[in-house]
N, C-alpha and C. Protein backbone atom coordinates (compact mmCIF):
# COMPACT_ATOMS: atom_id res chain seq x y z
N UNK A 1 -5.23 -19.45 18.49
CA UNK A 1 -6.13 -19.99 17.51
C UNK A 1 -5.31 -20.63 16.38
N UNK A 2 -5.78 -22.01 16.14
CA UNK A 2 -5.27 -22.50 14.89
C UNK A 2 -5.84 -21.57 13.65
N UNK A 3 -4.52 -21.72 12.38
CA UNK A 3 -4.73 -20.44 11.36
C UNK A 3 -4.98 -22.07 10.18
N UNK A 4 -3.98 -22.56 10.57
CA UNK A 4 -4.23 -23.53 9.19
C UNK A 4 -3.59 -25.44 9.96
N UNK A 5 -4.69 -25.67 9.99
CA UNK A 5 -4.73 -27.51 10.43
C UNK A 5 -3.89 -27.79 10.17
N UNK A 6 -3.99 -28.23 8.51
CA UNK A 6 -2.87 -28.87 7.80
C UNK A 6 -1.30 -29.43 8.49
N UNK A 7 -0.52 -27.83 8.70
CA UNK A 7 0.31 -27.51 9.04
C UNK A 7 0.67 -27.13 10.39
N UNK A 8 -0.66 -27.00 11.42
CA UNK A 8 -0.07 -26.34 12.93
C UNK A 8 -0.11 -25.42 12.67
N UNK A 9 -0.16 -24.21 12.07
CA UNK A 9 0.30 -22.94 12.20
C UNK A 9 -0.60 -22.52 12.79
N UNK A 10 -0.24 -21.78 14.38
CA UNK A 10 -1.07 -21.20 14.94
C UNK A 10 -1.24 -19.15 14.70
N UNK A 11 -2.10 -18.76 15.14
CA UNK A 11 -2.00 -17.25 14.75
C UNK A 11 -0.93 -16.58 15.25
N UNK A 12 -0.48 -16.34 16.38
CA UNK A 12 0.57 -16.14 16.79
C UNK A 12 2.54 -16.76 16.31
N UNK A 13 2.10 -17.90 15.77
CA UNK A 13 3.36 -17.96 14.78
C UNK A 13 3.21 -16.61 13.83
N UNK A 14 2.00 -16.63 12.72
CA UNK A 14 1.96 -16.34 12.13
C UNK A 14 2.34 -15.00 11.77
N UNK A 15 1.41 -14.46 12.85
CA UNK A 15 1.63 -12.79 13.65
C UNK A 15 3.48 -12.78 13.59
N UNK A 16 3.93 -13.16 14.16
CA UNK A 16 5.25 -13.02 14.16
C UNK A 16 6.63 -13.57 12.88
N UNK A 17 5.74 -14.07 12.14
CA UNK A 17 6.70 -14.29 10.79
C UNK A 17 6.56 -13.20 10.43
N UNK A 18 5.23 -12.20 10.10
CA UNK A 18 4.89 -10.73 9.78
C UNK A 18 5.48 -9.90 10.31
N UNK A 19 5.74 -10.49 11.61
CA UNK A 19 6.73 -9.07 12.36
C UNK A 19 7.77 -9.20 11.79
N UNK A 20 9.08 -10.59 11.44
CA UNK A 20 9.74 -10.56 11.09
C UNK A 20 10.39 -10.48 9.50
N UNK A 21 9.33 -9.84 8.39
CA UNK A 21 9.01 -9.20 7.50
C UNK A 21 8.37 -9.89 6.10
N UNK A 22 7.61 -11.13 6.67
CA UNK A 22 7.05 -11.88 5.54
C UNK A 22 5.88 -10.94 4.90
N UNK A 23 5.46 -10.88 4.44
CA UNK A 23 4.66 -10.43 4.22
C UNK A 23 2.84 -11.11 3.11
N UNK A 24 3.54 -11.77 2.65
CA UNK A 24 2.09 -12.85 1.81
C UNK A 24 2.17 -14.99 2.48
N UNK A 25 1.29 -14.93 2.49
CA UNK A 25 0.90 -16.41 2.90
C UNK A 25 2.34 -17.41 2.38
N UNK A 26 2.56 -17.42 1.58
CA UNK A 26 3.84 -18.20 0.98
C UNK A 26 4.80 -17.72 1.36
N UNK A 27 5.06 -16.56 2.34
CA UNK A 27 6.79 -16.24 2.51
C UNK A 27 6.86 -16.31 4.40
N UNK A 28 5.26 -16.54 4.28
CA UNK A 28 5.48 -17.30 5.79
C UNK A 28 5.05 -18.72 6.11
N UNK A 29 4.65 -19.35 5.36
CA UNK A 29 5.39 -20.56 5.11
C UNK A 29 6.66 -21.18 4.91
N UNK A 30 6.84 -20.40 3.96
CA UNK A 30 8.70 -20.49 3.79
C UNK A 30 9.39 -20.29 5.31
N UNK A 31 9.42 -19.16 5.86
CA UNK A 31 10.01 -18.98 6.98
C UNK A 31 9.42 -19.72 7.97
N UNK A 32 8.38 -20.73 8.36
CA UNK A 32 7.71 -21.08 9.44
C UNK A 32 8.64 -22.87 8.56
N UNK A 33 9.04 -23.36 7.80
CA UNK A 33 9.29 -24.41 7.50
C UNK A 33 8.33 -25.60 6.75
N UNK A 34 7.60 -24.56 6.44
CA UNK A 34 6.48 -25.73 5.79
C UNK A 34 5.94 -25.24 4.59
N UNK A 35 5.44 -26.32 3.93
CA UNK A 35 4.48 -25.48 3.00
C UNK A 35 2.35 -26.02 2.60
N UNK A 36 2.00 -25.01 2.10
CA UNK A 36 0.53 -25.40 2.13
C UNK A 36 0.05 -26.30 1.21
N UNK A 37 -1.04 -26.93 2.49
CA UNK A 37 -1.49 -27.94 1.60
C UNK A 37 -2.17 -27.73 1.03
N UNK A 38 -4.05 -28.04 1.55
CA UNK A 38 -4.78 -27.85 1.18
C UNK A 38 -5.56 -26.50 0.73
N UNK A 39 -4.99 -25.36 0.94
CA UNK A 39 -5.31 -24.15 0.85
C UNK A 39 -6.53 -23.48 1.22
N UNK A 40 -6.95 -24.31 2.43
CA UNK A 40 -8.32 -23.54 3.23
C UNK A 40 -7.88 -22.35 3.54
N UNK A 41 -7.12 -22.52 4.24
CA UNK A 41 -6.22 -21.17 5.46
C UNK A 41 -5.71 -19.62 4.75
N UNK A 42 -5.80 -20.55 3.71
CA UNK A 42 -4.97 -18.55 3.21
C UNK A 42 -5.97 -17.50 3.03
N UNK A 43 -7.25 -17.48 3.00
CA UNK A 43 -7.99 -16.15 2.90
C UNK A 43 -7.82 -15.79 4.65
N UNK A 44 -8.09 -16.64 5.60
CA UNK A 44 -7.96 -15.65 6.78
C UNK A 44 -6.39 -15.34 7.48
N UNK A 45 -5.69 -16.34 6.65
CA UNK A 45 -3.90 -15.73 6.93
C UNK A 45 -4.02 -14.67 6.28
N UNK A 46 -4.24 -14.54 4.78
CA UNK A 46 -4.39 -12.85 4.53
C UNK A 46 -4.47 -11.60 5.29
N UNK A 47 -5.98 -12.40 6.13
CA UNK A 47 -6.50 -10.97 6.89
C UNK A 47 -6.08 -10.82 7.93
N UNK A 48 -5.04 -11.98 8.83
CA UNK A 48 -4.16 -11.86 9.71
C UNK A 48 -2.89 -11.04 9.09
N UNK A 49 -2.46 -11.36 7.93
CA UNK A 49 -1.27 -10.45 7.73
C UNK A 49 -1.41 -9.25 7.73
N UNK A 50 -2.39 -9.24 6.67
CA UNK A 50 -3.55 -7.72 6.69
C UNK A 50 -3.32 -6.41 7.81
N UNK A 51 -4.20 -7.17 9.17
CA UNK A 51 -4.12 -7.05 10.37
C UNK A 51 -2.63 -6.55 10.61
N UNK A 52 -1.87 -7.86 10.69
CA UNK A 52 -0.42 -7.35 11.59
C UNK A 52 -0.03 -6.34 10.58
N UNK A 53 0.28 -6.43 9.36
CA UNK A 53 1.17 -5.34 8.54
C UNK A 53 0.35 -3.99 9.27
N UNK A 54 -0.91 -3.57 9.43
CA UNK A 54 -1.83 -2.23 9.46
C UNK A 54 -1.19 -1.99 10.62
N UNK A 55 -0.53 -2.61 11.92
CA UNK A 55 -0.42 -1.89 12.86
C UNK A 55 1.00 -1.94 13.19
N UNK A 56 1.71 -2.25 12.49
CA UNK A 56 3.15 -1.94 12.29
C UNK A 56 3.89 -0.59 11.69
């Protein structure tokens, strides 16, 4: 599933910047190489990080 248009970022990138210890919308951007545009995407990247951090 796309997380945010803008940029491509699909959920599974995303999922895995979290694994690799981002932890808020902007520090996985940073590590994915991009940054946000329009800022639709970050309330449900939240609840994806949300998500991955709870079962780590």
């Amino acid at each position: 599933m796309v997380v945010c248009i803008c940029n491509a970022i699909r959920e599974k990138d995303l999922r895995a910047a979290v694994r690799s210890g981002s932890e808020k919308p902007c520090e996985v951007y940073a590590q994915l190489g991009r940054k946000p545009k329009c800022g639709q995407c970050l309330s449900f990247a939240k609840t994806i990080i949300q998500s991955e951090l709870a079962t780590a």
